[in-house]
N, C-alpha and C. Protein backbone atom coordinates (compact mmCIF):
# COMPACT_ATOMS: atom_id res chain seq x y z
N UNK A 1 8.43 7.29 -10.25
CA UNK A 1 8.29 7.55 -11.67
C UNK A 1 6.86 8.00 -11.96
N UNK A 2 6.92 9.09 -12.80
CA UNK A 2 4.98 9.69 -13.11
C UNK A 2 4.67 8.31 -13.86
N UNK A 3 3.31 8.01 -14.19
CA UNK A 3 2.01 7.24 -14.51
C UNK A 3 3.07 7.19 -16.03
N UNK A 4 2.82 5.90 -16.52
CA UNK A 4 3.10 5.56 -18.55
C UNK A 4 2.47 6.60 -19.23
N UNK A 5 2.55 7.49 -19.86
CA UNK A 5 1.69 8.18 -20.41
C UNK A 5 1.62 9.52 -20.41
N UNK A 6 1.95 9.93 -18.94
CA UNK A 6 2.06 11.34 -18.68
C UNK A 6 3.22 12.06 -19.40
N UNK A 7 4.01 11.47 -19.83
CA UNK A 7 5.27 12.36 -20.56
C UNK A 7 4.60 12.57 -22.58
N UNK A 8 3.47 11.76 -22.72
CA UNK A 8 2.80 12.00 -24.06
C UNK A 8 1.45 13.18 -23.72
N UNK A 9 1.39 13.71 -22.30
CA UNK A 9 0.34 14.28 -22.51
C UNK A 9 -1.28 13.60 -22.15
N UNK A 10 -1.11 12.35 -21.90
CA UNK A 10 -2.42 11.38 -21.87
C UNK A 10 -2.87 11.64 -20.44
N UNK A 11 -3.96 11.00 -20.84
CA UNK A 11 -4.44 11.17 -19.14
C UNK A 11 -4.66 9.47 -18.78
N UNK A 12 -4.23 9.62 -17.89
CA UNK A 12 -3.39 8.16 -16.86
C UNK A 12 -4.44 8.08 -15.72
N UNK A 13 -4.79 6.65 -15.13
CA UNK A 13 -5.90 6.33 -13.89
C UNK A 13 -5.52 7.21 -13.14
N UNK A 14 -4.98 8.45 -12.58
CA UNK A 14 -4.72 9.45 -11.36
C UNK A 14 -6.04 10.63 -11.96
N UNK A 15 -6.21 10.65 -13.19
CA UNK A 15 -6.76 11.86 -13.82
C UNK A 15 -8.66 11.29 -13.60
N UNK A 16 -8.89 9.85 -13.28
CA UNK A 16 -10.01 9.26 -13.36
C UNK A 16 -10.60 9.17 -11.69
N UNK A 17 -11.94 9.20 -11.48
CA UNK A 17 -12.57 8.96 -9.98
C UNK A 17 -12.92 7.60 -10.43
N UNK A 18 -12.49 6.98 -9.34
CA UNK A 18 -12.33 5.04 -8.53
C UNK A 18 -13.33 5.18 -7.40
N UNK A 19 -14.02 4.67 -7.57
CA UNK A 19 -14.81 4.18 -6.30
C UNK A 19 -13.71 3.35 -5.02
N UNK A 20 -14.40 2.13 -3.77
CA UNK A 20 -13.46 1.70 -3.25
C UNK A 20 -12.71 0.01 -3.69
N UNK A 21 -13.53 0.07 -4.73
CA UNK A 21 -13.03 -1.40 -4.77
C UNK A 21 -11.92 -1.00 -6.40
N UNK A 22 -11.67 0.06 -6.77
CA UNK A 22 -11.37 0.44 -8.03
C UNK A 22 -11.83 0.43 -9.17
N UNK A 23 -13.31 0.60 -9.39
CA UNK A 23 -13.65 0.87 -10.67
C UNK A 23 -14.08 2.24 -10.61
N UNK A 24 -13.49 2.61 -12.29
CA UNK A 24 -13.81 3.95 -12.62
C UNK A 24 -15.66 4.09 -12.66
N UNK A 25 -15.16 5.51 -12.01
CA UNK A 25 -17.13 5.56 -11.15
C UNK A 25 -17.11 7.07 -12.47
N UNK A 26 -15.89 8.07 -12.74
CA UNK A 26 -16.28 8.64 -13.58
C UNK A 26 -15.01 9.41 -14.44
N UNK A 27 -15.24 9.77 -15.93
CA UNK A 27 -13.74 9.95 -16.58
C UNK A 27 -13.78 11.73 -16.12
N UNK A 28 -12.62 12.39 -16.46
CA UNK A 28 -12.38 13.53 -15.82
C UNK A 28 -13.00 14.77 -16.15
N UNK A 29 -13.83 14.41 -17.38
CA UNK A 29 -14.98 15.32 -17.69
C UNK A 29 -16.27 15.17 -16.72
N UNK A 30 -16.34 14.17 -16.57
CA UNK A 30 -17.60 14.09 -15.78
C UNK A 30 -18.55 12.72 -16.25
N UNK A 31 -17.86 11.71 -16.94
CA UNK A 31 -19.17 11.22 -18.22
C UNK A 31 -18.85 9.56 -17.16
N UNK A 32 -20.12 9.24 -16.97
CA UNK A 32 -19.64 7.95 -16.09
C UNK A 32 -19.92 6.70 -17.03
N UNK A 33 -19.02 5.91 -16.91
CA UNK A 33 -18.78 4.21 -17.83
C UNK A 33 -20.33 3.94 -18.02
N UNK A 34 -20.90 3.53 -19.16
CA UNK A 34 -22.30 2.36 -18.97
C UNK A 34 -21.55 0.91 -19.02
N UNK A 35 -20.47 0.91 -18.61
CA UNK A 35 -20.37 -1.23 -17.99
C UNK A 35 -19.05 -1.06 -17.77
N UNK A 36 -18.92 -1.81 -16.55
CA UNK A 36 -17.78 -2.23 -15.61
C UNK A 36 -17.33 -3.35 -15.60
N UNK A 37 -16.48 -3.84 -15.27
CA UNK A 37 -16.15 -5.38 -15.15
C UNK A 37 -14.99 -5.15 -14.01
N UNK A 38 -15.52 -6.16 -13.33
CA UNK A 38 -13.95 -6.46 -12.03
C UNK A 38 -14.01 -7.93 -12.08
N UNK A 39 -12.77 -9.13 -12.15
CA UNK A 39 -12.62 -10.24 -11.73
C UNK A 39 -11.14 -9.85 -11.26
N UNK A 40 -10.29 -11.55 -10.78
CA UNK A 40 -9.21 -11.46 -10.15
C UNK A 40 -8.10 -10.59 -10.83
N UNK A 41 -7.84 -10.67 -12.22
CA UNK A 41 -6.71 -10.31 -13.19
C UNK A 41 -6.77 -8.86 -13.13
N UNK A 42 -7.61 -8.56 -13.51
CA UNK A 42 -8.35 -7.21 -14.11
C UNK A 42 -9.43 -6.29 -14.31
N UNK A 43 -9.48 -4.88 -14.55
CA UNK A 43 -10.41 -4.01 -14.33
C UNK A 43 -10.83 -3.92 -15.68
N UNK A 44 -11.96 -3.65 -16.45
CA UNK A 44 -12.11 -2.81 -17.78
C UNK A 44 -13.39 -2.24 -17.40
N UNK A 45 -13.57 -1.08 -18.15
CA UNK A 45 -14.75 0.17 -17.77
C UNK A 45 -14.31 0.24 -19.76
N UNK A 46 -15.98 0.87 -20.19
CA UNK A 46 -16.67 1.12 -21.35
C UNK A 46 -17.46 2.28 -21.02
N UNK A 47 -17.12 3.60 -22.15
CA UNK A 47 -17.57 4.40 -21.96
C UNK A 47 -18.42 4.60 -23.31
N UNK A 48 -19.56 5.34 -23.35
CA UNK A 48 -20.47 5.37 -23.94
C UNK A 48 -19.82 6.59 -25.16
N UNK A 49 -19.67 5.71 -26.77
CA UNK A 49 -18.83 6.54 -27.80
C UNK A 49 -19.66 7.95 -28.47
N UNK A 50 -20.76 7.94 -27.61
CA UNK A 50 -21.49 9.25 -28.45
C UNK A 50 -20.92 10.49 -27.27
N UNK A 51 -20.45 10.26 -25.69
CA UNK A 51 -20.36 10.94 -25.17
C UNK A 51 -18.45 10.93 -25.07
N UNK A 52 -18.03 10.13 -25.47
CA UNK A 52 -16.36 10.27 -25.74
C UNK A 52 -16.44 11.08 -27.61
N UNK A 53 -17.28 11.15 -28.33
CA UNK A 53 -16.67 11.82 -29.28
C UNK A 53 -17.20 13.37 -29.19
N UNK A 54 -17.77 13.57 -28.43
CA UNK A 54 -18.07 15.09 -27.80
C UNK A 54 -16.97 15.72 -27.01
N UNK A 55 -16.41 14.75 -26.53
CA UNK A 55 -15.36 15.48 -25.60
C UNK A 55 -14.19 16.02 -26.10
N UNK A 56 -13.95 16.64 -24.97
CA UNK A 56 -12.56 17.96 -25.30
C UNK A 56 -11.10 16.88 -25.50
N UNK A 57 -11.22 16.31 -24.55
CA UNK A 57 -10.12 15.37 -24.22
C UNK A 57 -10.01 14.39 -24.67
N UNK A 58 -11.13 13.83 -26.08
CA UNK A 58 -10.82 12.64 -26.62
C UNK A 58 -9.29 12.25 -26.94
N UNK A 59 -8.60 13.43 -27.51
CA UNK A 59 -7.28 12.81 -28.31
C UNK A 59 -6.18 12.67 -27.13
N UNK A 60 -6.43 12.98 -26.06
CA UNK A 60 -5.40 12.25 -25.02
C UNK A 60 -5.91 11.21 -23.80
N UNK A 61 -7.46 10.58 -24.07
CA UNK A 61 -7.84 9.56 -23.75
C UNK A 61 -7.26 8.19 -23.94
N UNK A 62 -6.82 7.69 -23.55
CA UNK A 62 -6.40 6.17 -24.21
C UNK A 62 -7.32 5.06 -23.93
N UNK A 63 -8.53 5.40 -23.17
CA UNK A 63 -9.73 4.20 -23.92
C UNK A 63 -10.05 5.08 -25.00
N UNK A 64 -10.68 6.21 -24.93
CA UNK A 64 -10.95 5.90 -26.42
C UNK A 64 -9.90 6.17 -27.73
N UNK A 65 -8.75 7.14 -27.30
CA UNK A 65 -7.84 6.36 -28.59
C UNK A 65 -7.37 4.94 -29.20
N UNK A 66 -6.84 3.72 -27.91
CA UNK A 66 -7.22 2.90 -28.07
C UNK A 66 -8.53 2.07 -28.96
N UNK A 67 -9.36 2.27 -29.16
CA UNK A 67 -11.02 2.03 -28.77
C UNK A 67 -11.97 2.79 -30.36
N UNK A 68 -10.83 3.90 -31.36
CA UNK A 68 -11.27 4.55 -32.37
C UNK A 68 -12.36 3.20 -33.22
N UNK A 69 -11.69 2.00 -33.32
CA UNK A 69 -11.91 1.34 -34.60
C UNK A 69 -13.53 0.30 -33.39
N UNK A 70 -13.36 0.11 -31.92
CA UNK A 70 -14.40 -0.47 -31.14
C UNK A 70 -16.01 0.25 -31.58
N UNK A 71 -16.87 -0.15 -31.00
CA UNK A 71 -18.04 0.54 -31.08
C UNK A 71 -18.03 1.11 -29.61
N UNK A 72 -17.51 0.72 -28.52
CA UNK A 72 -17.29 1.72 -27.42
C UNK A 72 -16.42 1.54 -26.80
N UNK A 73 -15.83 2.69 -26.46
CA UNK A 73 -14.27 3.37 -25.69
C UNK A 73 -14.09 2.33 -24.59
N UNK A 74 -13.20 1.53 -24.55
CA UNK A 74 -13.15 0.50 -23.22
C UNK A 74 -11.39 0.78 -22.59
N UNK A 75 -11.44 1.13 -21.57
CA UNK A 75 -10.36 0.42 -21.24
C UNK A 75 -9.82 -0.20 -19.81
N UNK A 76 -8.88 -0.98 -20.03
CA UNK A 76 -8.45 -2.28 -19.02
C UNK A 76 -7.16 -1.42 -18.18
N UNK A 77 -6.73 -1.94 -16.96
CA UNK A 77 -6.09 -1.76 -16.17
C UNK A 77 -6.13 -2.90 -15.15
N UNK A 78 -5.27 -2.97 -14.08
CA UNK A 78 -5.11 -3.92 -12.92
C UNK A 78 -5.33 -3.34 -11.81
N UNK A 79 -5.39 -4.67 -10.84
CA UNK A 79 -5.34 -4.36 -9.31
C UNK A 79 -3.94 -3.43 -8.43
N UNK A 80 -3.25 -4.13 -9.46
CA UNK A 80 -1.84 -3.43 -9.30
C UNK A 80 -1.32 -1.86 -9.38
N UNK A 81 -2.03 -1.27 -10.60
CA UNK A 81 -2.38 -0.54 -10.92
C UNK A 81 -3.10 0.89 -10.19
N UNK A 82 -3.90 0.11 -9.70
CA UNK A 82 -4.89 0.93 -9.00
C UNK A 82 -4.56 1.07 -7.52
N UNK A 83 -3.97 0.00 -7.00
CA UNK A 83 -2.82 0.21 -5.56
C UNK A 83 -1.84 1.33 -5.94
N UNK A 84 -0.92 1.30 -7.38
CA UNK A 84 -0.13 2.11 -7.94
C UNK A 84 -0.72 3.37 -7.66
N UNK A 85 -1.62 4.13 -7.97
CA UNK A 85 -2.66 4.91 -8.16
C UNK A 85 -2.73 5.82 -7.03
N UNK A 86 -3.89 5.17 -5.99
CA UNK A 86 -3.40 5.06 -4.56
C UNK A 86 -2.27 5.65 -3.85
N UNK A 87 -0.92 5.05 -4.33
CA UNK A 87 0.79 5.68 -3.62
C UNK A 87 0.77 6.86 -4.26
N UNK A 88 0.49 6.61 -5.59
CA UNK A 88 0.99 8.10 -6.14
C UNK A 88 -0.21 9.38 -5.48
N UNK A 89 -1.19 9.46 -5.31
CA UNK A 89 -2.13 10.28 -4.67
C UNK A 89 -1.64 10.32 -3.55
N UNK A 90 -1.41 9.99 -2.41
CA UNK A 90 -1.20 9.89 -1.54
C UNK A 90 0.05 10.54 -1.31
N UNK A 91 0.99 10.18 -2.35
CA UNK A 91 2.53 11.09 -2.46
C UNK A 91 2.37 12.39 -2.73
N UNK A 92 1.31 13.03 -3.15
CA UNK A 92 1.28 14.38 -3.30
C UNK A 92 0.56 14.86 -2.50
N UNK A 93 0.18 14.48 -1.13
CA UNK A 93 -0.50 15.25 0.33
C UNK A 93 1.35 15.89 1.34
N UNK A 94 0.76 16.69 1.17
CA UNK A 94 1.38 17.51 2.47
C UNK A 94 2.02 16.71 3.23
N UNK A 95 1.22 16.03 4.09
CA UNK A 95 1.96 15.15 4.96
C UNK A 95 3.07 14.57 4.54
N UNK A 96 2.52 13.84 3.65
CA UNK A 96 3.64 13.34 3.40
C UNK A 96 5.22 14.02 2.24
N UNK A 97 5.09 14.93 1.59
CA UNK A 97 6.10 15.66 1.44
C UNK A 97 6.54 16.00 2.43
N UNK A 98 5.94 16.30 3.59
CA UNK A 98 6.89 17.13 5.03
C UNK A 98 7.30 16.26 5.75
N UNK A 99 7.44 14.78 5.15
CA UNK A 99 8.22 13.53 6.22
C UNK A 99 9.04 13.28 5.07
N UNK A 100 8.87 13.23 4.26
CA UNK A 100 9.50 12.76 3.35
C UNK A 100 10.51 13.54 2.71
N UNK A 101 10.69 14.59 2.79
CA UNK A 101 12.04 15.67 2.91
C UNK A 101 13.01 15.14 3.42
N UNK A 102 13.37 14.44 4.82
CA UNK A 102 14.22 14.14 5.92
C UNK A 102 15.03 13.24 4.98
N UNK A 103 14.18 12.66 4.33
CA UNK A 103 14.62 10.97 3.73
C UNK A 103 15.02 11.14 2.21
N UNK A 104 14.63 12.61 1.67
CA UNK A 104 15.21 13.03 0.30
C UNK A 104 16.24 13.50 0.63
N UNK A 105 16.58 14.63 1.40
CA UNK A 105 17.95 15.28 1.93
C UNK A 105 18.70 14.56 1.93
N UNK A 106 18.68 13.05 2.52
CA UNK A 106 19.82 11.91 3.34
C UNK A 106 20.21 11.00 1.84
N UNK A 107 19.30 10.84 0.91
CA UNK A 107 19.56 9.89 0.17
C UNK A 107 20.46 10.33 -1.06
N UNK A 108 20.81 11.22 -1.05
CA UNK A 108 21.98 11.69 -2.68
C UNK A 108 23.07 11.55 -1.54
N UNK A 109 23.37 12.05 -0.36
CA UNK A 109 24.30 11.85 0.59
C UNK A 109 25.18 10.42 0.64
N UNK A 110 24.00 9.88 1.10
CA UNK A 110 24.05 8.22 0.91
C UNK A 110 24.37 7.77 -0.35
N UNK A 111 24.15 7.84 -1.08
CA UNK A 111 24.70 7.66 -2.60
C UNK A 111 26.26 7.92 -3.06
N UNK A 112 26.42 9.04 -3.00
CA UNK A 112 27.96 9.44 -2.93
C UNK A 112 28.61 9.19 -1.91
N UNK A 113 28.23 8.53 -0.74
CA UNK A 113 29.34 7.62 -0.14
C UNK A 113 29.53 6.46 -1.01
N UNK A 114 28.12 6.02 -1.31
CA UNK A 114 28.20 4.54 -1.54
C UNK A 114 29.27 4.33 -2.58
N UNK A 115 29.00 5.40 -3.66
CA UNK A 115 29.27 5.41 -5.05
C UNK A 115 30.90 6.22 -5.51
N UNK A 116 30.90 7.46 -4.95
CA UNK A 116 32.17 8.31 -4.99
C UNK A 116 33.06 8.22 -3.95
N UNK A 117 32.45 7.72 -2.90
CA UNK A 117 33.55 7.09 -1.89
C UNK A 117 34.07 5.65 -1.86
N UNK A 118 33.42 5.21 -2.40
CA UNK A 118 33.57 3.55 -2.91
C UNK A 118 33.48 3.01 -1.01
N UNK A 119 32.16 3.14 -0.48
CA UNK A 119 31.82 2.74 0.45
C UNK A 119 31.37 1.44 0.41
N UNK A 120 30.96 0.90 -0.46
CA UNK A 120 30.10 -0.37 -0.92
C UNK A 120 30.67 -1.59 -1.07
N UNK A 121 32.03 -1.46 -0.87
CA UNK A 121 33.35 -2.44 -0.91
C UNK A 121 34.29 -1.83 -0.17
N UNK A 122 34.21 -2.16 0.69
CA UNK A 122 35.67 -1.82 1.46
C UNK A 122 36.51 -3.23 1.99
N UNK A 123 37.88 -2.71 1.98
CA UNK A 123 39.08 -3.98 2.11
C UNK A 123 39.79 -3.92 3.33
N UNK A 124 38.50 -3.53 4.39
CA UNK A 124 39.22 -3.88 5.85
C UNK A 124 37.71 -4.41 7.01
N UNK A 125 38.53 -5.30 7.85
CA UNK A 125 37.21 -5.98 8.49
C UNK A 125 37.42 -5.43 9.54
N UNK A 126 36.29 -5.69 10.33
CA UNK A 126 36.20 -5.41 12.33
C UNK A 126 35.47 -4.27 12.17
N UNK A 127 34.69 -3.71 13.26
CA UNK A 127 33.80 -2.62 13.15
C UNK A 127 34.48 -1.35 13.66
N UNK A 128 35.66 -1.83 14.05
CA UNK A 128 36.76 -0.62 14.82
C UNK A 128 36.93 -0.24 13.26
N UNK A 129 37.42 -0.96 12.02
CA UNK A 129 38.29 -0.63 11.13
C UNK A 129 37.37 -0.36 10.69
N UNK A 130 36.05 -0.50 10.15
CA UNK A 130 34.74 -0.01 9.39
C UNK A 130 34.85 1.54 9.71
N UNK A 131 34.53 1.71 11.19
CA UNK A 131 33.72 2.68 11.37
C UNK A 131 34.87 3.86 11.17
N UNK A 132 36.14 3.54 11.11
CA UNK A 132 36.97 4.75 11.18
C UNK A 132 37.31 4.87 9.71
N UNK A 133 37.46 4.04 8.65
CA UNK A 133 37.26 3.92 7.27
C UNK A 133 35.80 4.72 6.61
N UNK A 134 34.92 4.74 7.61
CA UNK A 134 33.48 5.40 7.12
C UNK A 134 33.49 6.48 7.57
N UNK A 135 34.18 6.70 8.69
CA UNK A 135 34.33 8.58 9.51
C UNK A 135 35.36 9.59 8.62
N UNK A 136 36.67 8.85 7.79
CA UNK A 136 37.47 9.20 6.82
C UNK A 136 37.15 9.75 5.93
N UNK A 137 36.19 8.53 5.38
CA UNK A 137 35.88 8.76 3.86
C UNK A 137 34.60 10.10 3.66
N UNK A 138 33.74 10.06 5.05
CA UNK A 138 32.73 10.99 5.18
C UNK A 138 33.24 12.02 5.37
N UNK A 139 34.55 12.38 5.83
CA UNK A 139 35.14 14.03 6.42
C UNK A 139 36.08 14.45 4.81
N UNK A 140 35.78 13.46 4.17
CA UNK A 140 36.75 13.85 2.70
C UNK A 140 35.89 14.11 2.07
N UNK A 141 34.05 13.48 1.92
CA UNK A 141 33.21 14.09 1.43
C UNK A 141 33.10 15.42 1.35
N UNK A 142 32.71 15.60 3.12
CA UNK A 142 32.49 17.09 3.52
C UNK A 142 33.60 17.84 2.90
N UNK A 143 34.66 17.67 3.31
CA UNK A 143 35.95 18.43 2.11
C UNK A 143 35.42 18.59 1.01
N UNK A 144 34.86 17.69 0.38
CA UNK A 144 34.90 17.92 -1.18
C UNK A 144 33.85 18.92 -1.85
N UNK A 145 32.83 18.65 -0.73
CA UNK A 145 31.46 19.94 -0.61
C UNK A 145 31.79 21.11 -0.45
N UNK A 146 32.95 21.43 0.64
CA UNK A 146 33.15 22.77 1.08
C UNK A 146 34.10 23.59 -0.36
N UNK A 147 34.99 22.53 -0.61
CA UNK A 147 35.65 23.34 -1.28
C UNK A 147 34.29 23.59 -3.02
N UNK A 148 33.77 22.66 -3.53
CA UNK A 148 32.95 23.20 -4.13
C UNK A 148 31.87 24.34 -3.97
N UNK A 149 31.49 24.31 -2.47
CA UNK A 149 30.73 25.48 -2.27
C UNK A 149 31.87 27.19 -2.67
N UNK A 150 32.87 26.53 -2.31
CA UNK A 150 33.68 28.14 -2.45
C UNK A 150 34.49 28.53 -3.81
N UNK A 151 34.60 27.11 -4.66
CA UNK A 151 34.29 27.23 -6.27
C UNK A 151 33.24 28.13 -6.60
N UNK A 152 32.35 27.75 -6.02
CA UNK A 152 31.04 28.93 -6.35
C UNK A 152 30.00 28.62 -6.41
């Protein structure tokens, strides 16, 4: 699922530079926090409001939209968060789209057994009767593909 926020247009911790322990080191203009805070719960970074009301990007900021009525733009996030952060960056390298194809291809597959073949309950036991109940139901799939491919 994209970052809370991204479907309003906002800019979400992926759009911010994290140092290694996760605090924002700078917002995506360039303007770096004057005060940080890290304990166990939580992150919050404060950005300095003379250099957030200059910016281009104030109105899809959410420290400082959040932060209009504060005397400076603050905002909080987690550890969780910032691991979150992390996967999602990492999901958009190369590498990993080109492993991760194998395992998108297989999984709508897998699904419509589970789901349109009613694979997920079946009413015969032994692995003789499984596996020839799962070779059935998979060659009626493929049927059902082919003849849609020649629907059109």
């Amino acid at each position: 699922m994209p970052p809370k926020g991204t479907k309003q247009g906002q800019l979400t911790l992926e759009n911010f530079v994290l140092d290694e322990v996760g605090r924002i080191v700078a917002c995506p203009q360039g303007q770096a926090p004057v005060w940080t805070s890290v304990n166990e719960i939580k992150l919050a970074v404060r950005f300095a409001p003379r250099s957030c009301q200059a910016c281009p990007s104030m109105h899809i900021c959410p420290g400082a939209v959040s932060s209009q009525a504060q005397k400076d733009a603050r905002w909080q996030y987690t550890h969780a968060r910032v691991a979150q952060r992390q996967r999602r960056l990492a999901e958009q390298e190369l590498a990993f789209i080109a492993q991760y194809r194998w395992r998108a291809g297989i999984e709508a597959t897998m699904s419509r057994l589970k789901h349109q073949m009613h694979l997920a309950h079946l009413r015969v036991r032994g692995i003789a009767a499984v596996g020839y109940t799962v070779f059935l139901r998979a060659l009626d799939l493929n049927i059902w593909r082919v003849a849609a491919y020649q629907r059109g």
